[in-house]
N, C-alpha and C. Protein backbone atom coordinates (compact mmCIF):
# COMPACT_ATOMS: atom_id res chain seq x y z
N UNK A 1 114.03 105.74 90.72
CA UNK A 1 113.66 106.97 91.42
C UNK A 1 113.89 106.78 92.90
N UNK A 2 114.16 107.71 93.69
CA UNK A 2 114.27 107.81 95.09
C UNK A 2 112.80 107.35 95.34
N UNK A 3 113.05 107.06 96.56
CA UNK A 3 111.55 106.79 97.67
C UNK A 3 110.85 108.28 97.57
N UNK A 4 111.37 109.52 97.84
CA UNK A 4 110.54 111.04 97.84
C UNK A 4 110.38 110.85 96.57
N UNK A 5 111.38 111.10 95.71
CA UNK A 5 110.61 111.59 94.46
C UNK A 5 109.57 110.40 93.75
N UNK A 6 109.99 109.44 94.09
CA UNK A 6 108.67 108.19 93.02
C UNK A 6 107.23 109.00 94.05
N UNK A 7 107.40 109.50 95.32
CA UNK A 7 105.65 109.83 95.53
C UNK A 7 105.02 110.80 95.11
N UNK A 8 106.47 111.75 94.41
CA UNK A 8 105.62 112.67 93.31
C UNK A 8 106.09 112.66 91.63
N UNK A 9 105.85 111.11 91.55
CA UNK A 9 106.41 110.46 89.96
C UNK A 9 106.19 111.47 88.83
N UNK A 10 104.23 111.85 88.58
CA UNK A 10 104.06 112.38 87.51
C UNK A 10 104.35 113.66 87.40
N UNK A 11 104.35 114.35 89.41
CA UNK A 11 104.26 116.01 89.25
C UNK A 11 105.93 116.13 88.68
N UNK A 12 106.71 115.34 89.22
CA UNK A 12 108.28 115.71 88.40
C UNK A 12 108.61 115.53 87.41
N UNK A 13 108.19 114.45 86.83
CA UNK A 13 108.18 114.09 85.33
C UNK A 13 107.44 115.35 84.08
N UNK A 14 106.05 115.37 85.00
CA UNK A 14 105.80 116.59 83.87
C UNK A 14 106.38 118.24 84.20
N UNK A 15 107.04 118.07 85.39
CA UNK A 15 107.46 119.79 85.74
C UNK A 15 108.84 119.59 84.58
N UNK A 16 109.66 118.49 84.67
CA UNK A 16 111.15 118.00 83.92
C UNK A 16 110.49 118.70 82.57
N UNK A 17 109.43 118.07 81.68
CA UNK A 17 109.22 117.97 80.54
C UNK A 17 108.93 119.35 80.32
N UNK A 18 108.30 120.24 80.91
CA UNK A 18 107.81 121.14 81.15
C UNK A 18 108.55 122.70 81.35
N UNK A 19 109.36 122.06 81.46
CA UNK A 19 110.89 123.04 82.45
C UNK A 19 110.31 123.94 83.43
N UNK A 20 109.66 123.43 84.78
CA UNK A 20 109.24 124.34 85.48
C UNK A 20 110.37 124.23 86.80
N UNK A 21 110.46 125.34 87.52
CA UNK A 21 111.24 125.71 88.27
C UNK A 21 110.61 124.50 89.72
N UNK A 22 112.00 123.81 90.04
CA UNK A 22 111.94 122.46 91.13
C UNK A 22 112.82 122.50 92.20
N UNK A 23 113.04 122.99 92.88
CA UNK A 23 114.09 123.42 93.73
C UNK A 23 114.23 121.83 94.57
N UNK A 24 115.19 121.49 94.88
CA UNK A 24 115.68 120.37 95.43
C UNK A 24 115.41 119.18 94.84
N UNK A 25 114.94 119.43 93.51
CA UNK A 25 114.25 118.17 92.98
C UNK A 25 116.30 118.02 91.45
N UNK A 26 116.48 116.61 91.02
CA UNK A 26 117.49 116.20 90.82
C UNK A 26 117.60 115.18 90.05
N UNK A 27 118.09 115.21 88.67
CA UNK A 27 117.77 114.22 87.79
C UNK A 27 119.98 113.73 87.59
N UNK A 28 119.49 112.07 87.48
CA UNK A 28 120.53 111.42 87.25
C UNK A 28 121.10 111.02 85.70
N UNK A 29 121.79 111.88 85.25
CA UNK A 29 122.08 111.38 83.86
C UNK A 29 123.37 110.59 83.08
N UNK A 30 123.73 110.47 81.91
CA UNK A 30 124.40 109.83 81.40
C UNK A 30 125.65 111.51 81.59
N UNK A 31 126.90 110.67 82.01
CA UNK A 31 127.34 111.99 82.09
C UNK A 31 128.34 112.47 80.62
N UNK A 32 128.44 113.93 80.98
CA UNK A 32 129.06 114.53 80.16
C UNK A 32 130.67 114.52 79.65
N UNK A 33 131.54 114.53 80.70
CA UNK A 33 132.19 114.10 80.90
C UNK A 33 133.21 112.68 80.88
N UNK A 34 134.12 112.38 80.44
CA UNK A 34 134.00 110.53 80.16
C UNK A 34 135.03 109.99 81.73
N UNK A 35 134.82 110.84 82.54
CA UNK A 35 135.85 110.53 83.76
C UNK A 35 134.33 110.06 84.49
N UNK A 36 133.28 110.17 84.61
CA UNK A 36 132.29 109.84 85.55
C UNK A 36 131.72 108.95 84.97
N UNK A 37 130.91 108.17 86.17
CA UNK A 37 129.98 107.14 85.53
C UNK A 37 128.43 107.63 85.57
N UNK A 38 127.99 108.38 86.18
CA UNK A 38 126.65 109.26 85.67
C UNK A 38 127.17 110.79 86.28
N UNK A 39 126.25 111.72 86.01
CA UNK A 39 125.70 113.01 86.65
C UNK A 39 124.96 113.18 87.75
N UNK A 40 125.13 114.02 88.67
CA UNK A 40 123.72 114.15 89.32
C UNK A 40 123.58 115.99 89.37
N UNK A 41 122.45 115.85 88.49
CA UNK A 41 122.29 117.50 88.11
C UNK A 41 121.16 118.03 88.50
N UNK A 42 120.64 119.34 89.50
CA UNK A 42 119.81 120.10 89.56
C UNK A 42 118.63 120.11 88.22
N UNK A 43 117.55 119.68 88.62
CA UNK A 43 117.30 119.88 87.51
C UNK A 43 116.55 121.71 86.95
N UNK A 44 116.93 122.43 87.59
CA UNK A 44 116.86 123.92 87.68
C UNK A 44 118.17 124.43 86.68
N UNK A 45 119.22 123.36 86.30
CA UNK A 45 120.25 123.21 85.23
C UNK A 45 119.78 122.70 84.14
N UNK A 46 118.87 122.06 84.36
CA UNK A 46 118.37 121.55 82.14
C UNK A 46 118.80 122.79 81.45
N UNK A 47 119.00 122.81 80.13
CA UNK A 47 118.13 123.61 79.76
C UNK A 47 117.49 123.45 78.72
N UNK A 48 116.32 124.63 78.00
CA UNK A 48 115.78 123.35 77.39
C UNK A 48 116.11 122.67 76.19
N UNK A 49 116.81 123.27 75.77
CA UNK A 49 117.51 122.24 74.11
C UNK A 49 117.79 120.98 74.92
N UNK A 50 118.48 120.95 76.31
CA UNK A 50 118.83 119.67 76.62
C UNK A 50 117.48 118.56 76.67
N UNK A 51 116.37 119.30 77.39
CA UNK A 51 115.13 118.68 77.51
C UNK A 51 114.34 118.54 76.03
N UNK A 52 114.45 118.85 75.25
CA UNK A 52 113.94 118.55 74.36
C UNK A 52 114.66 118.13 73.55
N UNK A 53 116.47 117.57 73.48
CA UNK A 53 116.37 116.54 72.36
C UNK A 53 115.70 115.64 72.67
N UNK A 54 116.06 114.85 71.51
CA UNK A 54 115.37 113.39 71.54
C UNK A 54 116.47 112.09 72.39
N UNK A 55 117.50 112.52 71.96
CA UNK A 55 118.70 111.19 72.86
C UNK A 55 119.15 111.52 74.48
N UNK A 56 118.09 112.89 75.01
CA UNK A 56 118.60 113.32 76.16
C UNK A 56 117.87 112.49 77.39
N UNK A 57 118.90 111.09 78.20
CA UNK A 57 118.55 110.33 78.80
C UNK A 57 118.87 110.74 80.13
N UNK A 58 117.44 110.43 80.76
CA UNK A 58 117.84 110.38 82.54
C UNK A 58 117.53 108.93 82.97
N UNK A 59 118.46 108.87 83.59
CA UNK A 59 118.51 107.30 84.06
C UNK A 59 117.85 107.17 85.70
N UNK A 60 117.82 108.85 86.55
CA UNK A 60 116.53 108.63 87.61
C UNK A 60 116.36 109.85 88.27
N UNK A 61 115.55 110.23 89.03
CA UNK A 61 115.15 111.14 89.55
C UNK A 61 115.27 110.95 90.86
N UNK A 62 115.34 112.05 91.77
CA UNK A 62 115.23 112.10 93.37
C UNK A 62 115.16 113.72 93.83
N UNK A 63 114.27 113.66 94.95
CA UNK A 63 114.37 114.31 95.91
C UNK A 63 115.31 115.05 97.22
N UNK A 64 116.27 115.89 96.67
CA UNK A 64 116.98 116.25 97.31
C UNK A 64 118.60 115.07 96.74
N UNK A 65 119.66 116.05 97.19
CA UNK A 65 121.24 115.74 96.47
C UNK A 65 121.39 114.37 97.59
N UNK A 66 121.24 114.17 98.57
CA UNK A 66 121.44 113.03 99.61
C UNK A 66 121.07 111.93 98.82
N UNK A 67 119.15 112.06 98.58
CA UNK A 67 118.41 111.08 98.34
C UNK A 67 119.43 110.32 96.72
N UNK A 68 119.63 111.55 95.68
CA UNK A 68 120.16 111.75 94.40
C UNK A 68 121.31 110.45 94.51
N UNK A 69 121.91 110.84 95.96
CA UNK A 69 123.46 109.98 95.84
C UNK A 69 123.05 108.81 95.92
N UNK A 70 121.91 108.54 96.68
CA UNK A 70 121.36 106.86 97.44
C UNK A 70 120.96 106.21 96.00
N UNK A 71 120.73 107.01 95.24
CA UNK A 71 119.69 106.49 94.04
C UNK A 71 120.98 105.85 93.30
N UNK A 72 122.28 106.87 92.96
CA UNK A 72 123.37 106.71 92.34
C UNK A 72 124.17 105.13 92.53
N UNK A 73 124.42 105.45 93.72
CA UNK A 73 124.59 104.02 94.84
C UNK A 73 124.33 103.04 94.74
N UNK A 74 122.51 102.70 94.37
CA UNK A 74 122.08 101.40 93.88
C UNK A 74 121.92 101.43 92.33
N UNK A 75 122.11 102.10 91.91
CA UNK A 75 122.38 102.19 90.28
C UNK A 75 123.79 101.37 90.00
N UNK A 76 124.54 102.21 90.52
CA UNK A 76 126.05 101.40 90.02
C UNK A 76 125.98 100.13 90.92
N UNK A 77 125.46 100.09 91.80
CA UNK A 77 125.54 98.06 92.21
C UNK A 77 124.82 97.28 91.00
N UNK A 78 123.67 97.68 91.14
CA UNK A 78 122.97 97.08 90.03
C UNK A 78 124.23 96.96 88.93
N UNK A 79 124.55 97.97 88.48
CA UNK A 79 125.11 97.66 86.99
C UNK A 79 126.37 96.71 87.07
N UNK A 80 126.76 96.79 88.46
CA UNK A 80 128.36 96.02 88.93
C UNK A 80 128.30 94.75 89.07
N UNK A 81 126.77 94.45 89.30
CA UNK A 81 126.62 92.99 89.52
C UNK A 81 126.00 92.31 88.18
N UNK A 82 125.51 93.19 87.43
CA UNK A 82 125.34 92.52 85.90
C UNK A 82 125.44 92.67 85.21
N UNK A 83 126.97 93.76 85.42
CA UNK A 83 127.98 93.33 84.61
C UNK A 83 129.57 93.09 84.32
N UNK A 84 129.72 93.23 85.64
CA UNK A 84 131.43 93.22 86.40
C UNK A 84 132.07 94.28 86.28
N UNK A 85 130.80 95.18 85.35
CA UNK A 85 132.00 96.46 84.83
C UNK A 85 131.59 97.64 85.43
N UNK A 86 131.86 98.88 84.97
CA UNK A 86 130.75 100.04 84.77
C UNK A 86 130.79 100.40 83.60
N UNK A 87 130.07 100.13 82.65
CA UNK A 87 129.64 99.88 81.63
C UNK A 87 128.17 100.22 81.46
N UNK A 88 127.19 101.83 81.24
CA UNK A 88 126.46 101.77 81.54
C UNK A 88 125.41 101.21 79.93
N UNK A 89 126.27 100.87 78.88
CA UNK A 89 125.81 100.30 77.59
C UNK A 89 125.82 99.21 77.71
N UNK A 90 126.66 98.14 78.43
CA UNK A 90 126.51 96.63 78.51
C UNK A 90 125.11 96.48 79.65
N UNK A 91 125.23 97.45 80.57
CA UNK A 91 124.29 97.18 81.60
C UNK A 91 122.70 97.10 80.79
N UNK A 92 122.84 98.32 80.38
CA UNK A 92 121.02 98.75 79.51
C UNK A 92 120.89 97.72 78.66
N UNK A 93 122.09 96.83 78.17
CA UNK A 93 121.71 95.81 77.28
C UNK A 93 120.99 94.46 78.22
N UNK A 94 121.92 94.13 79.09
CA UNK A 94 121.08 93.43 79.96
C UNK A 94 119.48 93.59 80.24
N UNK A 95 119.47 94.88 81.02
CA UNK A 95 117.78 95.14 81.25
C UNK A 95 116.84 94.73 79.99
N UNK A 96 117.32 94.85 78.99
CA UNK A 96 116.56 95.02 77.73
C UNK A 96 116.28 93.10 77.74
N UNK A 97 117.07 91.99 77.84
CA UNK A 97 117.32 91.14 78.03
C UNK A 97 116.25 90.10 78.99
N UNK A 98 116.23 91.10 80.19
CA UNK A 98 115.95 90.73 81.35
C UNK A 98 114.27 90.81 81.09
């Protein structure tokens, strides 16, 4: 999570679950697309079939599209350094590991 959004961890987490209207608020996901290595989507874009499957993963939250990119940023280092790749299935295997 960004530094803004972890200080409002639970109010975003349950507005996400909730589908309540979040304006500048921004969830990082597995993307749709197979040319990217995540998403960074409004989360005022869920919708809710997306929020309520069960395999629908966010990998982080932030406060505003800036904060969203910073979050993105140390996500893919993290994953670059353990695992040479971008590989975000070899990476989650690691954490699991770790």
């Amino acid at each position: 999570m960004g530094r803004k959004a972890a200080e409002n961890r639970s109010r975003i987490l349950r507005g996400i679950r909730e589908g309540k209207w979040m304006p500048d608020t921004y969830v990082i996901t597995l993307p749709e697309s197979g040319n990217h290595i995540v998403d960074i989507r409004p989360v005022s874009l869920l919708t809710k079939a997306e929020r309520e499957r069960e395999d629908f993963l966010i990998l982080g939250a932030a406060k505003g599209y800036g904060e969203a990119c910073e979050v993105v940023r140390d996500m893919v280092d993290d994953m670059y350094r353990a695992t040479g790749a971008f590989d975000w299935i070899q990476y989650m295997e690691t954490l699991k590991e770790a």
